[in-house]
C-alpha atoms as a PDB file:
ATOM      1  CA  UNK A   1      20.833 110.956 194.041  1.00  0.00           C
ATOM      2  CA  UNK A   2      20.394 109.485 190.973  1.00  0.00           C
ATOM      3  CA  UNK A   3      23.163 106.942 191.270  1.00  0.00           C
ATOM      4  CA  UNK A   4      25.361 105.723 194.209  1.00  0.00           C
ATOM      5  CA  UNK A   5      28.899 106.780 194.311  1.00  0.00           C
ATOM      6  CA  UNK A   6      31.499 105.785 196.485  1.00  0.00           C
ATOM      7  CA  UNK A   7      31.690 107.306 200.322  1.00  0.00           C
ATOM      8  CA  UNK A   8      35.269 109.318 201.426  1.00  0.00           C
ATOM      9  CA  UNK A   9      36.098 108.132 204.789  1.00  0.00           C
ATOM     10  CA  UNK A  10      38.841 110.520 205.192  1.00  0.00           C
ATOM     11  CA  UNK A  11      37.460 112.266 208.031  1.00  0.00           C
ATOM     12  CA  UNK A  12      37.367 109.185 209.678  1.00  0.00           C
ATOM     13  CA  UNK A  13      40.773 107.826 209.191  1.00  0.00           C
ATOM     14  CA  UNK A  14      41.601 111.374 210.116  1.00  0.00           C
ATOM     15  CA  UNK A  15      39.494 110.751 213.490  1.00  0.00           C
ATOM     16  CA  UNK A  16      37.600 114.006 213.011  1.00  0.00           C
ATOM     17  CA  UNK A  17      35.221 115.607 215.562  1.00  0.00           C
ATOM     18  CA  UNK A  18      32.378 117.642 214.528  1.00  0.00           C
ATOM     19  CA  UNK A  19      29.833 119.795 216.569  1.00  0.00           C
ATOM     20  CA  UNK A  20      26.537 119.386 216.004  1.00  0.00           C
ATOM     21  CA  UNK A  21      24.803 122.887 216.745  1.00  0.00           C
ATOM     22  CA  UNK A  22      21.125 123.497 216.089  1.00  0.00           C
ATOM     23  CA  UNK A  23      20.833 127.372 214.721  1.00  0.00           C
ATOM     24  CA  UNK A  24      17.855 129.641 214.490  1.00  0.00           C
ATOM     25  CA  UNK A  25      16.196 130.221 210.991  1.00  0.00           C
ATOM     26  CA  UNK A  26      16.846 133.713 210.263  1.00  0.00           C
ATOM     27  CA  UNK A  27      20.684 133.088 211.204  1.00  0.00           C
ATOM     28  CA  UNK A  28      21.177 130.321 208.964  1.00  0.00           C
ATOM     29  CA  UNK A  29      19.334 132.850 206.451  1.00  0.00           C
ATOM     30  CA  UNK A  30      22.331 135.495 207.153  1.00  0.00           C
ATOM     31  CA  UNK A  31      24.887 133.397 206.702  1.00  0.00           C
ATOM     32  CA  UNK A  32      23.907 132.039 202.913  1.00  0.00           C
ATOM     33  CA  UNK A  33      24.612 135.987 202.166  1.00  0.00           C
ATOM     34  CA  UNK A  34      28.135 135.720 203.616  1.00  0.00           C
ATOM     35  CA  UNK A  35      30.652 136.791 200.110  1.00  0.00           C
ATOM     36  CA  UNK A  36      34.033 136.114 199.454  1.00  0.00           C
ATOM     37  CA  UNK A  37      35.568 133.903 201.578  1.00  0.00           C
ATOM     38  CA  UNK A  38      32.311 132.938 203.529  1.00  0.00           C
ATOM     39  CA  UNK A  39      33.304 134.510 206.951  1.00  0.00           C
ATOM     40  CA  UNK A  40      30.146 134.696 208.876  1.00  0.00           C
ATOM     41  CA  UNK A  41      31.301 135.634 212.667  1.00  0.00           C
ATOM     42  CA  UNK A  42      33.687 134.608 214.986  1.00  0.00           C
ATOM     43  CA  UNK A  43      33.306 131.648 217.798  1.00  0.00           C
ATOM     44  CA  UNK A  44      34.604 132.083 221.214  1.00  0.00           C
ATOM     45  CA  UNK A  45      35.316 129.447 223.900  1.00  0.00           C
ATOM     46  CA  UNK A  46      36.078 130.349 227.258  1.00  0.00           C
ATOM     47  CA  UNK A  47      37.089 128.536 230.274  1.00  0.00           C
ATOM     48  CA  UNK A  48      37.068 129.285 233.051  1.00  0.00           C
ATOM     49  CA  UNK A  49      40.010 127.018 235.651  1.00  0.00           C
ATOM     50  CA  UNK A  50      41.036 123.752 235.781  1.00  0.00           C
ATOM     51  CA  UNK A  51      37.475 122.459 236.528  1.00  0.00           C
ATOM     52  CA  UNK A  52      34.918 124.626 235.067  1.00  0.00           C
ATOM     53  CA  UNK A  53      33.009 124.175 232.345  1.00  0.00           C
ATOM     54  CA  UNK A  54      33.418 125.956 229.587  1.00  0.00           C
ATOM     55  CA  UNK A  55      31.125 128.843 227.832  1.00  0.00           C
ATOM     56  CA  UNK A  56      31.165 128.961 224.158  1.00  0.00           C
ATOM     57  CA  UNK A  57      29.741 131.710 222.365  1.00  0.00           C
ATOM     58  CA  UNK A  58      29.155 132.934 218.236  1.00  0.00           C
ATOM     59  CA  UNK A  59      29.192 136.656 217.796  1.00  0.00           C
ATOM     60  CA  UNK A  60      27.614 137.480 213.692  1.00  0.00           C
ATOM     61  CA  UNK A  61      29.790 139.478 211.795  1.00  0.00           C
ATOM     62  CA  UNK A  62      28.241 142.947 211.381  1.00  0.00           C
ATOM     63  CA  UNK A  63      27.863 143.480 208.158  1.00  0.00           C
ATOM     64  CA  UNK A  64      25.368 140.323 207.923  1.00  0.00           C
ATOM     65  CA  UNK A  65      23.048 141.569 210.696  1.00  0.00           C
ATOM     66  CA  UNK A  66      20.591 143.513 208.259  1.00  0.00           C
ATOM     67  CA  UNK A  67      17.313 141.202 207.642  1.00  0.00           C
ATOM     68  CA  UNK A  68      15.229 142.199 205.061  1.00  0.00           C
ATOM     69  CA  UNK A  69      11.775 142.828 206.207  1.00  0.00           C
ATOM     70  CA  UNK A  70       8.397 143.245 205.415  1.00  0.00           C
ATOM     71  CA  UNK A  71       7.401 147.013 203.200  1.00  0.00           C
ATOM     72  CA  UNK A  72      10.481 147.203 202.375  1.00  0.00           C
ATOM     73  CA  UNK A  73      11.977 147.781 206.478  1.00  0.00           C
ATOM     74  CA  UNK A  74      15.273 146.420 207.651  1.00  0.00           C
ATOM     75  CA  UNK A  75      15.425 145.063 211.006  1.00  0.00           C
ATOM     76  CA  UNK A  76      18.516 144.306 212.699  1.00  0.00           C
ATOM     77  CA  UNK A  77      19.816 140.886 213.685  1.00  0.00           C
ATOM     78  CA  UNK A  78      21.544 140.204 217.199  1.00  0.00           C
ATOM     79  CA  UNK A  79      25.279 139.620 217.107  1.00  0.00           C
ATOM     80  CA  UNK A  80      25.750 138.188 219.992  1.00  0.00           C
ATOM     81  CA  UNK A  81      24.878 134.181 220.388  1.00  0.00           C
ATOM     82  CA  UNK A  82      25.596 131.928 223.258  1.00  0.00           C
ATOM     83  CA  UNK A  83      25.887 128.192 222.909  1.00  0.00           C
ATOM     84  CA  UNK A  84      23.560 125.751 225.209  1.00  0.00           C
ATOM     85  CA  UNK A  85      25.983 122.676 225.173  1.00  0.00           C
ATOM     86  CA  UNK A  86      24.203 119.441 225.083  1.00  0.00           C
ATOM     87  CA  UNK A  87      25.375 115.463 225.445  1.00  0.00           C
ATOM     88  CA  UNK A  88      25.538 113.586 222.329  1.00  0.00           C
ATOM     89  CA  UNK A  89      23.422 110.646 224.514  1.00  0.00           C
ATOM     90  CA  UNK A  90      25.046 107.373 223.066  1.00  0.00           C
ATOM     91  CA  UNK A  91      24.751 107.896 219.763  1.00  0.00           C
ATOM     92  CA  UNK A  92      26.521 107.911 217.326  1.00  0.00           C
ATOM     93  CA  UNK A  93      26.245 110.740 214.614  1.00  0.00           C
ATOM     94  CA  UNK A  94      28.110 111.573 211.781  1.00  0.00           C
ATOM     95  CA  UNK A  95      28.474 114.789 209.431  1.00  0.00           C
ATOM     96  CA  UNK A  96      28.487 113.918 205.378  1.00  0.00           C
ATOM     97  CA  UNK A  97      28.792 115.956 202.339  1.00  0.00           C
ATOM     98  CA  UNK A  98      27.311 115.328 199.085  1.00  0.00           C
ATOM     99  CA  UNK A  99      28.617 116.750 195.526  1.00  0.00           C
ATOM    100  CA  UNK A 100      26.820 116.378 192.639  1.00  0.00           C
ATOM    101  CA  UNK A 101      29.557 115.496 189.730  1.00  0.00           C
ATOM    102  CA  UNK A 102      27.367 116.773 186.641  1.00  0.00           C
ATOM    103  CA  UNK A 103      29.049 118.132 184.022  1.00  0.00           C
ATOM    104  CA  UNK A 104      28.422 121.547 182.384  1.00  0.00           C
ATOM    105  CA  UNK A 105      28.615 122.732 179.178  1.00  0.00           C
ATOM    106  CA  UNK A 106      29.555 126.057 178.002  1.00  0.00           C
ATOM    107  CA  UNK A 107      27.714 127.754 175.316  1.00  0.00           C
ATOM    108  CA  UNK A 108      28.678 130.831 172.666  1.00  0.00           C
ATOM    109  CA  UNK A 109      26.899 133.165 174.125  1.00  0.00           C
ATOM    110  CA  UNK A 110      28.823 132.746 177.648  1.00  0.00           C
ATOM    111  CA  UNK A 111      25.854 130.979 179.162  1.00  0.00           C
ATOM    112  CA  UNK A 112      26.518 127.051 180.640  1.00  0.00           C
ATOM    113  CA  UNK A 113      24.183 124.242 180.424  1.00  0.00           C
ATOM    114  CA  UNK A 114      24.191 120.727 182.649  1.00  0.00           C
ATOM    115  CA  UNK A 115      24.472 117.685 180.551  1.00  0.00           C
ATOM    116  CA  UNK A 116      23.025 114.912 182.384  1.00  0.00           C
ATOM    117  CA  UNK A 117      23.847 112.288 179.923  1.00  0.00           C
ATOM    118  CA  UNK A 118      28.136 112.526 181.018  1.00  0.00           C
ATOM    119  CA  UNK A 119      26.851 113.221 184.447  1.00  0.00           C
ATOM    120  CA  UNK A 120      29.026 110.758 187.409  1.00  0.00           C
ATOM    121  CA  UNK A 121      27.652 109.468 190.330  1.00  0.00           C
ATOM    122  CA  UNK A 122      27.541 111.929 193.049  1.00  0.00           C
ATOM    123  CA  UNK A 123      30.756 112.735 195.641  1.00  0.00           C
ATOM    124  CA  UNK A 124      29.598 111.968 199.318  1.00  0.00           C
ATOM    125  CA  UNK A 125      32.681 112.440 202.062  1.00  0.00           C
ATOM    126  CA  UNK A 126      32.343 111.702 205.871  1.00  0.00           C
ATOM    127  CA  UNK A 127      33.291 114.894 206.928  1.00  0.00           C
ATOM    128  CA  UNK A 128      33.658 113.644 210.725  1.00  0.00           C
ATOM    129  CA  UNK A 129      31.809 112.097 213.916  1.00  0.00           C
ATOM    130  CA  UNK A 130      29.726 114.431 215.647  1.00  0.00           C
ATOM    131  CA  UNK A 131      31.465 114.715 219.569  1.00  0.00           C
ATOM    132  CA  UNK A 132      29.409 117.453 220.742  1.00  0.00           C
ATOM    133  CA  UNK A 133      25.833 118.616 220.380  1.00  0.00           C
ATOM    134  CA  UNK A 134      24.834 122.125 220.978  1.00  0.00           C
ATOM    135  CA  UNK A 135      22.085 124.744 220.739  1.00  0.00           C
ATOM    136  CA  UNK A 136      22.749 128.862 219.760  1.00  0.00           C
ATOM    137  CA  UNK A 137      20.166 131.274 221.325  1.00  0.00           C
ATOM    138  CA  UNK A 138      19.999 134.791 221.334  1.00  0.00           C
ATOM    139  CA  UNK A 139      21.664 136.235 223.874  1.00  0.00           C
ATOM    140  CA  UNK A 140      18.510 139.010 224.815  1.00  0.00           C
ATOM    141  CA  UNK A 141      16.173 135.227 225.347  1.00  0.00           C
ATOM    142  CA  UNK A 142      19.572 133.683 227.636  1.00  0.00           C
ATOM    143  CA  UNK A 143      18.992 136.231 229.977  1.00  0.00           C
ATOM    144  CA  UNK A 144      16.460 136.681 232.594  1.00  0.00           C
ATOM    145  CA  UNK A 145      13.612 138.832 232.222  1.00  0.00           C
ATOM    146  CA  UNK A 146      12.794 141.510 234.820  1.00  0.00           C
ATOM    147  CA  UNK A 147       9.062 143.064 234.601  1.00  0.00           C
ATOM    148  CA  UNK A 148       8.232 146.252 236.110  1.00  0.00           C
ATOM    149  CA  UNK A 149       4.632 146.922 237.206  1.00  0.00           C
ATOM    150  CA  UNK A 150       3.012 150.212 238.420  1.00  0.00           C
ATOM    151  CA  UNK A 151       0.703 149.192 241.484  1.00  0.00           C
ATOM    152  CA  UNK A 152      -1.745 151.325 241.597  1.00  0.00           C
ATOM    153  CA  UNK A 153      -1.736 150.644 245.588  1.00  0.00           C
ATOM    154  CA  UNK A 154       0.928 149.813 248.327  1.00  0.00           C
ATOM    155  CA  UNK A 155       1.415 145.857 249.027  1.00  0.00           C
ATOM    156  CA  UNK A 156       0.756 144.597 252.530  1.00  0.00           C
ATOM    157  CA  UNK A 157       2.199 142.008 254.406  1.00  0.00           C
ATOM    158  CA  UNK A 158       0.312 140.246 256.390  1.00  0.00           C
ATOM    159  CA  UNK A 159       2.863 140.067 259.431  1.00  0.00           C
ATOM    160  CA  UNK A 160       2.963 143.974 258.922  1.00  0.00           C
ATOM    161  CA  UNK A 161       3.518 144.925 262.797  1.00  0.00           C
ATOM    162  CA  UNK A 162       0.155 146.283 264.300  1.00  0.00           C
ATOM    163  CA  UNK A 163      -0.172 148.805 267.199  1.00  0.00           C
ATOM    164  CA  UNK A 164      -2.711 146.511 268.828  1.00  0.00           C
ATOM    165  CA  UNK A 165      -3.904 142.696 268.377  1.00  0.00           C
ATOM    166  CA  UNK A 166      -7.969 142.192 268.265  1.00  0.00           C
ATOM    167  CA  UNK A 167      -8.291 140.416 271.327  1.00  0.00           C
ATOM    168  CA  UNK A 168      -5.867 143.238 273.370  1.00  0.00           C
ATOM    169  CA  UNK A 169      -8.806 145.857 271.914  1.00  0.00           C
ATOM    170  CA  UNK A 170     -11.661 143.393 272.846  1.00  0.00           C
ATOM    171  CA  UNK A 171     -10.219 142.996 275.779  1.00  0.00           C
ATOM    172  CA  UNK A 172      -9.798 146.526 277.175  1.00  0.00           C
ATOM    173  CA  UNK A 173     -13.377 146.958 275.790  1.00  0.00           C
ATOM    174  CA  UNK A 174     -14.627 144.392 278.557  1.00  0.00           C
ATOM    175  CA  UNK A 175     -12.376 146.220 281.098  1.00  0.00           C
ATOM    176  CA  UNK A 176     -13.956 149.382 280.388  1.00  0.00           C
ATOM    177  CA  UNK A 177     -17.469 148.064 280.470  1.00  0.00           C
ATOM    178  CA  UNK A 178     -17.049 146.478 283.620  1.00  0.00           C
ATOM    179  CA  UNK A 179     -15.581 149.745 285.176  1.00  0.00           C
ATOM    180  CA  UNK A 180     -18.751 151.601 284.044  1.00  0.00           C
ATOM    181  CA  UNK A 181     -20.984 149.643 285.842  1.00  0.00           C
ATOM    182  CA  UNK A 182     -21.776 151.562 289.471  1.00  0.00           C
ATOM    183  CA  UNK A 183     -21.316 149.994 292.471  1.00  0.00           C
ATOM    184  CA  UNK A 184     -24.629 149.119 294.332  1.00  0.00           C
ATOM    185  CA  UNK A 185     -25.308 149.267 297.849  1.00  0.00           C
ATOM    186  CA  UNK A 186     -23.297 146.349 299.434  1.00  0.00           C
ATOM    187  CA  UNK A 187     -26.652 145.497 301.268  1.00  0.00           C
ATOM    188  CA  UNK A 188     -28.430 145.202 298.531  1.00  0.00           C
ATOM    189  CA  UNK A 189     -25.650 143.386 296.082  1.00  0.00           C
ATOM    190  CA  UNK A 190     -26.035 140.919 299.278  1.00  0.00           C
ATOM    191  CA  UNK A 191     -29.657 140.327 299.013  1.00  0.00           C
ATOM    192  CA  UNK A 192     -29.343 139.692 295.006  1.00  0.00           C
ATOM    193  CA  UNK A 193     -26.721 137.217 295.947  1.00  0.00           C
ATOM    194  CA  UNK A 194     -28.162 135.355 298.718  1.00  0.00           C
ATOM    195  CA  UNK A 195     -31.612 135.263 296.274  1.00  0.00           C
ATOM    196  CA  UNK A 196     -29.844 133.912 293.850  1.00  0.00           C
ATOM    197  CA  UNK A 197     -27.980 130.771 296.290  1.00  0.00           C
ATOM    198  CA  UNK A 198     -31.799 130.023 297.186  1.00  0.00           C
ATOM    199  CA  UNK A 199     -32.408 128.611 293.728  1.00  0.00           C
ATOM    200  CA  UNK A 200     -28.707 126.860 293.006  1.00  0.00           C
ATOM    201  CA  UNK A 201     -25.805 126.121 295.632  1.00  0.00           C
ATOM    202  CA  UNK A 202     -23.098 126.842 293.123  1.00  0.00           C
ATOM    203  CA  UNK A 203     -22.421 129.849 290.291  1.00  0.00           C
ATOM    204  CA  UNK A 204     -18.915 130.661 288.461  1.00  0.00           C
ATOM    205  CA  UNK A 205     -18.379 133.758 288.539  1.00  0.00           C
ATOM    206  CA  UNK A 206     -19.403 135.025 285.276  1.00  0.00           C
ATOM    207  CA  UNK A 207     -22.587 134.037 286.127  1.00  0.00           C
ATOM    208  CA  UNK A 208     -23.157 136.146 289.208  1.00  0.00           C
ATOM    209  CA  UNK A 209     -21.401 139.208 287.499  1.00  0.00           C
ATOM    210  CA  UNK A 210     -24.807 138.740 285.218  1.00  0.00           C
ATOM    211  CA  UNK A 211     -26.727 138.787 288.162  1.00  0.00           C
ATOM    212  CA  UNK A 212     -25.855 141.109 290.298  1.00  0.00           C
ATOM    213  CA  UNK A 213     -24.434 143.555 287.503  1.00  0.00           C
ATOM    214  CA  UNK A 214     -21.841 144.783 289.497  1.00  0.00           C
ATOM    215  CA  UNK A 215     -17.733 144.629 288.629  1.00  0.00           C
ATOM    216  CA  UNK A 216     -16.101 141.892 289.155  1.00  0.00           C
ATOM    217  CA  UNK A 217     -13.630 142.701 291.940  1.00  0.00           C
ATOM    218  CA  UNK A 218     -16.305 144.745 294.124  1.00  0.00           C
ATOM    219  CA  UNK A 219     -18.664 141.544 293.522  1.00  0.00           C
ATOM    220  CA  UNK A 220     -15.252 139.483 294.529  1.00  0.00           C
ATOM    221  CA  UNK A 221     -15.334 141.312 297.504  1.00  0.00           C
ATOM    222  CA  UNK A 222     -18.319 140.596 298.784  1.00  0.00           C
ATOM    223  CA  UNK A 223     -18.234 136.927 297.975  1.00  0.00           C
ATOM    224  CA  UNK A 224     -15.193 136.321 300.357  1.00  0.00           C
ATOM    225  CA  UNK A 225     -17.242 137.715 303.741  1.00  0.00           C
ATOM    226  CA  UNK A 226     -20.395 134.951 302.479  1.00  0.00           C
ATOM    227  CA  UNK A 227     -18.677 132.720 300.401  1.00  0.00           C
ATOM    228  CA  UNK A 228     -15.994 129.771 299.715  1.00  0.00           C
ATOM    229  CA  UNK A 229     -14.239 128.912 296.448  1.00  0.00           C
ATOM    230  CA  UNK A 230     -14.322 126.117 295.715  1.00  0.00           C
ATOM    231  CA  UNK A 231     -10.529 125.306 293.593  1.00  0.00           C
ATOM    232  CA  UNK A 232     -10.800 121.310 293.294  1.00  0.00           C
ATOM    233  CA  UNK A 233     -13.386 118.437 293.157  1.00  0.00           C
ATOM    234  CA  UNK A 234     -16.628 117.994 290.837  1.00  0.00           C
ATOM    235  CA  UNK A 235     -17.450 122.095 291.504  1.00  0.00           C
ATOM    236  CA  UNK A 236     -14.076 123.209 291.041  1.00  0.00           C
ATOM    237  CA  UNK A 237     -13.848 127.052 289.788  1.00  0.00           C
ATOM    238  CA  UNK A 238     -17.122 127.687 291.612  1.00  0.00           C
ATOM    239  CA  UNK A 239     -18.562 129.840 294.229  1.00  0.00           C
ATOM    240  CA  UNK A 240     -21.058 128.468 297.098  1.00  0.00           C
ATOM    241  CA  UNK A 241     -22.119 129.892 300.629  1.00  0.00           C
ATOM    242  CA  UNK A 242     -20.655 129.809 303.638  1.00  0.00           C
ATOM    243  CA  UNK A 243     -22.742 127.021 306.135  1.00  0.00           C
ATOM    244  CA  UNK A 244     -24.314 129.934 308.595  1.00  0.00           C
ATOM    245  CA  UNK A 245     -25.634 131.601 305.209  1.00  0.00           C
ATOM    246  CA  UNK A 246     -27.082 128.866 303.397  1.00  0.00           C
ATOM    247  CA  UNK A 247     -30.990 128.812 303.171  1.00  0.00           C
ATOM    248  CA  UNK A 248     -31.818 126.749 300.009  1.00  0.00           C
ATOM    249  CA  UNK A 249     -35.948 126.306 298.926  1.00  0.00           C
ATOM    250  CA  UNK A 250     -35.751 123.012 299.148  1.00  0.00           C
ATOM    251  CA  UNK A 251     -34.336 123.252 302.921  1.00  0.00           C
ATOM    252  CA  UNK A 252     -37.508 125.422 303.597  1.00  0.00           C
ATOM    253  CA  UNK A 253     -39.872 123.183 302.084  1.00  0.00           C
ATOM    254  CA  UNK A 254     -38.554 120.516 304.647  1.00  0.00           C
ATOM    255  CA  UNK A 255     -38.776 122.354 307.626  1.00  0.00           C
ATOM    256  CA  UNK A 256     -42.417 123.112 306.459  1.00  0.00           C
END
């Protein structure tokens, strides 16, 4: 402005409220085509009960959805716009207008020409205070996107339900070992056994299936006619002789 004028407060005396509403480039672009009347679409505001909030939406006339593109293509605008309503956030906005006042002059030919030399200071009006801010979006971006994906193979879960664990298959695999083994003579499962209490007075079990190579209940057996368990104390879960079958090495060296 080349020179101050004075300000209209009209809209305020008048207590006008204004929306503030940011709009995207290409539709601000449309509506400086709008002719005649400058009608540019139609605004909505719905509201749904007593309570809700309510949805406000712009829908872009039809005739200015045609953008001009590149090589001479058109490419067509969305109509449909929804409003993302904001908070103005304390502060306090207003909504001017500025006119310039020059004054024209009009030639012979028809043509008009600005003469700057009767030109006024410039009109500026308060057109109101901005009460609500708000954002337009395209409608296709206000909506959730769902992708679709070939997979070229299933998806597992990893609680998918299995026929059988690990350790059940381990486990039988044991079982079955231990059932191949053959039974030996009980005689001579005896002699490996009492060969073995010579050198220590107490073996787990695990230990003399290693031994003696046999399965575990035959071996089990045998150990109850010779044998006492012992199920408490400092060899608890351990197997020793009976008294009347105990010959150790070092009793033998003794006796010697």
């Amino acid at each position: 402005m080349s020179e101050k004028g004075e300000v209209d407060l009209t809209g305020a005396k008048q207590n006008t409220g204004v929306w503030l509403v940011k709009v995207p480039k290409y539709l601000s672009q449309q509506w400086a085509k709008a002719t005649g009347r400058g009608d540019v679409g139609k605004l909505r505001i719905c509201k749904k009960g007593n309570q809700g909030k309510a949805e406000v939406s712009f829908t872009l006339n039809e005739e200015l959805t045609v953008i001009d593109g590149i090589e001479d293509k058109t490419v067509s605008a969305p109509r449909d716009h929804p409003f993302t309503m904001q908070t103005v956030g304390g502060q306090m906005l207003a909504v001017f207008t500025e006119n310039s006042s020059s004054q024209s002059e009009e030639r012979s030919d028809g043509s008009s020409s600005v003469s700057g030399a009767g030109a006024g200071p410039d009109k500026i009006a308060l057109e109101g205070v901005v009460v609500q801010r708000a954002e337009l979006q395209i409608e296709e971006l206000a909506k959730p996107v769902r992708l679709s994906q070939q997979l070229k193979q299933a998806v597992t879960s990893n609680y998918k339900p299995v026929s059988n664990h690990n350790y059940n298959i381990e486990y039988e695999r044991k079982k079955k070992e231990e059932g191949k083994r053959a039974r030996a003579d009980k005689q001579q499962v005896l002699d490996m056994l009492f060969s073995a209490f010579e050198k220590h007075q107490f073996y787990n079990i695990k230990d003399l299936v290693d031994i003696t190579k046999q399965p575990v209940i035959y071996l089990k057996e045998i150990l109850r006619d010779i044998g006492i368990y012992n199920v408490k104390g400092t060899h608890k879960n351990t197997w020793e002789l009976k008294p009347e079958y105990r010959h150790y090495q070092g009793e033998e060296k003794t006796d010697e």
